[in-house]
Protein backbone atom coordinates (compact mmCIF):
# COMPACT_ATOMS: atom_id res chain seq x y z
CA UNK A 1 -7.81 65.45 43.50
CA UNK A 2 -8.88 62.21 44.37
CA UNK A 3 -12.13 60.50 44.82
CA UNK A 4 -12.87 57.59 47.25
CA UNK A 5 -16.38 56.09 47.29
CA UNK A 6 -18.20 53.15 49.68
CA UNK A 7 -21.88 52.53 50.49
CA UNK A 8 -23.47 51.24 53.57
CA UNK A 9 -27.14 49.16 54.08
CA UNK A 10 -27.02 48.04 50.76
CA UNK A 11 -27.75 44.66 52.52
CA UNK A 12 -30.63 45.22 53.73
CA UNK A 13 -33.31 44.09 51.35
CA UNK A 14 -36.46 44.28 52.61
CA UNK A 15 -37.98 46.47 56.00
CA UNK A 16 -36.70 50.70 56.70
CA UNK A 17 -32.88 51.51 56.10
CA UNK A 18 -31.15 53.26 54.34
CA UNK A 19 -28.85 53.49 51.66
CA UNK A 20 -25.48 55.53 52.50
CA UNK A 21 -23.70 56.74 49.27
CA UNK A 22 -20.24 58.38 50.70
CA UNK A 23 -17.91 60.51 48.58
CA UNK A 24 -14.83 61.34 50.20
CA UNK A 25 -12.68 64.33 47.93
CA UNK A 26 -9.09 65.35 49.23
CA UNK A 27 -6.41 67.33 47.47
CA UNK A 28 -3.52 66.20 49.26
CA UNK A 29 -3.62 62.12 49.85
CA UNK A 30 -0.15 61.65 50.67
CA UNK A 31 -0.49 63.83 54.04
CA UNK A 32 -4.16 62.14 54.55
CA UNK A 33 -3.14 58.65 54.30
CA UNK A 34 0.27 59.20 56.89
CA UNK A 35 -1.83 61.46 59.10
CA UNK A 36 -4.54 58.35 58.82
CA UNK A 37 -2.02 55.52 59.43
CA UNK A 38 -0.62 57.48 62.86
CA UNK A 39 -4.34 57.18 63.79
CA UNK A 40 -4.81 53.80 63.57
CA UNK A 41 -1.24 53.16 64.65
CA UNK A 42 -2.08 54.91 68.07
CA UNK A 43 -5.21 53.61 68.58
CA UNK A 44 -3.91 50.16 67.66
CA UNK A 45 -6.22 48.73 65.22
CA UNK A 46 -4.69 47.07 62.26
CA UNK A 47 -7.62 48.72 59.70
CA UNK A 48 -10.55 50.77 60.52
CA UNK A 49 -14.05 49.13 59.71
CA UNK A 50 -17.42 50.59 61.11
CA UNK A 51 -18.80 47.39 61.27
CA UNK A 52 -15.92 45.57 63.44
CA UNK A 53 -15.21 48.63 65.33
CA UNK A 54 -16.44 49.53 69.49
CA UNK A 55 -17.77 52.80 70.44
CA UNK A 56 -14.97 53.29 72.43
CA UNK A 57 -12.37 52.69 69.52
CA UNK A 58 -15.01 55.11 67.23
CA UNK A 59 -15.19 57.82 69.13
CA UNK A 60 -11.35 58.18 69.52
CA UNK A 61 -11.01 57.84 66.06
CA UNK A 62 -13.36 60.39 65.08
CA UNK A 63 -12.24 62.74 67.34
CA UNK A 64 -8.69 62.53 65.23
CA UNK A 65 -10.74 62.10 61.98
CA UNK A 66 -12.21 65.48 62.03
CA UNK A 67 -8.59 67.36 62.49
CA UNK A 68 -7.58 65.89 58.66
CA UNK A 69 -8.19 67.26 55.53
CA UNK A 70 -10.92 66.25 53.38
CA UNK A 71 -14.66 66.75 51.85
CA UNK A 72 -18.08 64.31 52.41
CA UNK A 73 -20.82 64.26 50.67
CA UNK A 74 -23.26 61.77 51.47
CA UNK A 75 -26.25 60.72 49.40
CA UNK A 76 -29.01 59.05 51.16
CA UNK A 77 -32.14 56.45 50.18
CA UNK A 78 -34.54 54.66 51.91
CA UNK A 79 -34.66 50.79 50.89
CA UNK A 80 -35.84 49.08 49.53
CA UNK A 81 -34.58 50.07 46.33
CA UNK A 82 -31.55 48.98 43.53
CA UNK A 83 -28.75 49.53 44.82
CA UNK A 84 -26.50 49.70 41.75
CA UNK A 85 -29.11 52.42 40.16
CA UNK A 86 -29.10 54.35 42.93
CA UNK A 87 -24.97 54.37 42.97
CA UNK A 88 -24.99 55.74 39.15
CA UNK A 89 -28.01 58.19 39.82
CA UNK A 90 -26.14 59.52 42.81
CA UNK A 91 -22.61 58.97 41.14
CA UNK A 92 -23.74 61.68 38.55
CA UNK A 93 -25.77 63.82 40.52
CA UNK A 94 -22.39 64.53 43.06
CA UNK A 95 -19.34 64.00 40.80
CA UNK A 96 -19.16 67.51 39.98
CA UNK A 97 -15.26 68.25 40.81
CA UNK A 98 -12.60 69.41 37.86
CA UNK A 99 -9.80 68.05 38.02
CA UNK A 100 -10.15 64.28 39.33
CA UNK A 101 -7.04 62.20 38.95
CA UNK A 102 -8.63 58.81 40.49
CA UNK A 103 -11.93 57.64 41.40
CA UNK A 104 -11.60 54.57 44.21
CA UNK A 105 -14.47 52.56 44.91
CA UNK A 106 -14.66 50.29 47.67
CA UNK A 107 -15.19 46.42 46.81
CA UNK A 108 -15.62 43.79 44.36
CA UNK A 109 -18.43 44.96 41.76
CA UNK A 110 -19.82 43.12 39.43
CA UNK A 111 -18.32 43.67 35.53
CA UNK A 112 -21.84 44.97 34.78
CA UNK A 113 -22.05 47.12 37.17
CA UNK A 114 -18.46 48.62 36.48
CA UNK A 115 -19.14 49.05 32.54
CA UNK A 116 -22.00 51.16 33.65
CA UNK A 117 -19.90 53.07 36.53
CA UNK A 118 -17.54 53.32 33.33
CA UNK A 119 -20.06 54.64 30.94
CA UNK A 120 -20.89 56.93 34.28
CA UNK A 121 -17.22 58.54 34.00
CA UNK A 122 -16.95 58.55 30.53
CA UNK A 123 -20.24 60.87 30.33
CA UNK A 124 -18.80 63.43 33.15
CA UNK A 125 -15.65 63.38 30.81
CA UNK A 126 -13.30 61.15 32.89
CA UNK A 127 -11.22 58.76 31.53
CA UNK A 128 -12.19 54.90 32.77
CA UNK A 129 -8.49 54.59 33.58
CA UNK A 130 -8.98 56.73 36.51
CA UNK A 131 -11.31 54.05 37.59
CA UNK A 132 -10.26 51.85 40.53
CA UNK A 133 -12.21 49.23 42.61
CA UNK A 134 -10.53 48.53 45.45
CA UNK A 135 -11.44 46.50 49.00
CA UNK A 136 -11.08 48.89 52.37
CA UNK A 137 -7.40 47.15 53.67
CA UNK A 138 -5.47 48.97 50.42
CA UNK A 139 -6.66 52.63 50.94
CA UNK A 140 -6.67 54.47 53.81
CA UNK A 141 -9.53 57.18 51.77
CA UNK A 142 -11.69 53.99 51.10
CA UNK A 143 -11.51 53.49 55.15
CA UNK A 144 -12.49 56.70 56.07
CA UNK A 145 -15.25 56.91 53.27
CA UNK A 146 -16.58 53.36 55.08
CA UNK A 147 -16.35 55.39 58.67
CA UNK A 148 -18.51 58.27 57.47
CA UNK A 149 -20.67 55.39 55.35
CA UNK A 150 -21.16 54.01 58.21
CA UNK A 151 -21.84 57.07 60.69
CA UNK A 152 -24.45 58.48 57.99
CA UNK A 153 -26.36 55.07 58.05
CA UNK A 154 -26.34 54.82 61.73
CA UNK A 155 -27.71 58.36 61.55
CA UNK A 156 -30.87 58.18 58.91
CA UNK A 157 -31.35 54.62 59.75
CA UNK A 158 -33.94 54.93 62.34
CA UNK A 159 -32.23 54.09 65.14
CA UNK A 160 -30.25 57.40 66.35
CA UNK A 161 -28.41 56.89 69.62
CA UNK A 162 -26.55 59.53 71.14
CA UNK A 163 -23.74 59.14 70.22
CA UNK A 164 -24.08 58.71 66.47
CA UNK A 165 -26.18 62.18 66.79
CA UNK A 166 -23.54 63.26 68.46
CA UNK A 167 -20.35 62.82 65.72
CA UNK A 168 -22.78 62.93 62.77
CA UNK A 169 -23.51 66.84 63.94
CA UNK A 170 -19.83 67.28 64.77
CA UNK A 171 -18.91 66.54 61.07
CA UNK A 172 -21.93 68.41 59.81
CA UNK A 173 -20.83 71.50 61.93
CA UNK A 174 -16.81 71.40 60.43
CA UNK A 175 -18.81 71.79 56.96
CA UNK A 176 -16.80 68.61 55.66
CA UNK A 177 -20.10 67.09 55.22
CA UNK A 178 -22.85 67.58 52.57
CA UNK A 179 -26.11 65.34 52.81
CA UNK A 180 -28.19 65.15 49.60
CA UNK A 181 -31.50 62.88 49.83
């Protein structure tokens, strides 16, 4: 089992957002990342990013999204708050799988920050070695874990349209999706 892992609204410091902790789990990446690739492939985008990304390109790719294979659970806080707390305090309230071969996290963190993701792991009984941060381009589970990042924010942040409502209750209704606030 593997575990891929990005945030979104982290960069909002001041004002109402909120804080998206995603937690992608799937058993069987090698299928997810080809089935993944075909997506973007047909859709013609080089690498999927919420940010950099049209409705119109979304909602195609969420429509193929929610025929794969794979788990969400999403943690959510309102800012303004610290961030990198709030990523260990969630990281231990929803790491609760057996059996983890990897944990991928998306970006660049600090070396603080990762001794005290490390310390994290080490307490849930996970080797560090199965520790991995990585940016969005290398991992097709990091990408998808940034789409439903993304989708969650746009959700609790305030500022619902409908069609966030929309594919946020789609992926709620497949019960890939598990929101803890």
């Amino acid at each position: 089992m593997l575990v891929f892992i990005d945030e979104s609204g982290i960069h909002k410091a001041s004002g109402y957002s909120v804080f998206a902790f995603v937690y992608i789990v799937m058993k069987d990446y090698a299928q997810f990342e080809r089935d993944f690739l075909r997506i973007e492939k047909d859709l013609n985008i080089r690498a999927f990013h919420w940010k950099s990304t049209t409705w119109a390109v979304r909602e195609k790719f969420f429509e193929r999204l929610l025929q794969l294979d794979f788990e969400v659970k999403v943690g959510i806080v309102e800012n303004p708050i610290h961030p990198e707390r709030e990523f260990e305090r969630l990281l231990l309230h929803m790491l609760v799988e057996s059996k983890i071969q990897a944990v991928y996290i998306d970006g660049e963190k600090p070396k603080q920050h990762a001794k005290r993701i490390k310390k994290v792991l080490r307490d849930r009984g996970l080797s560090v070695k199965k520790l991995r941060m990585i940016r969005d381009e290398q991992s097709a589970g990091i990408r998808a874990a940034d789409a439903m990042a993304g989708l969650t924010r746009a959700y609790f942040d305030g500022k619902i349209n409908q069609r966030v409502e929309r594919w946020y209750n789609r992926f709620r209704k497949r019960k890939m999706m598990s929101v803890f606030q």
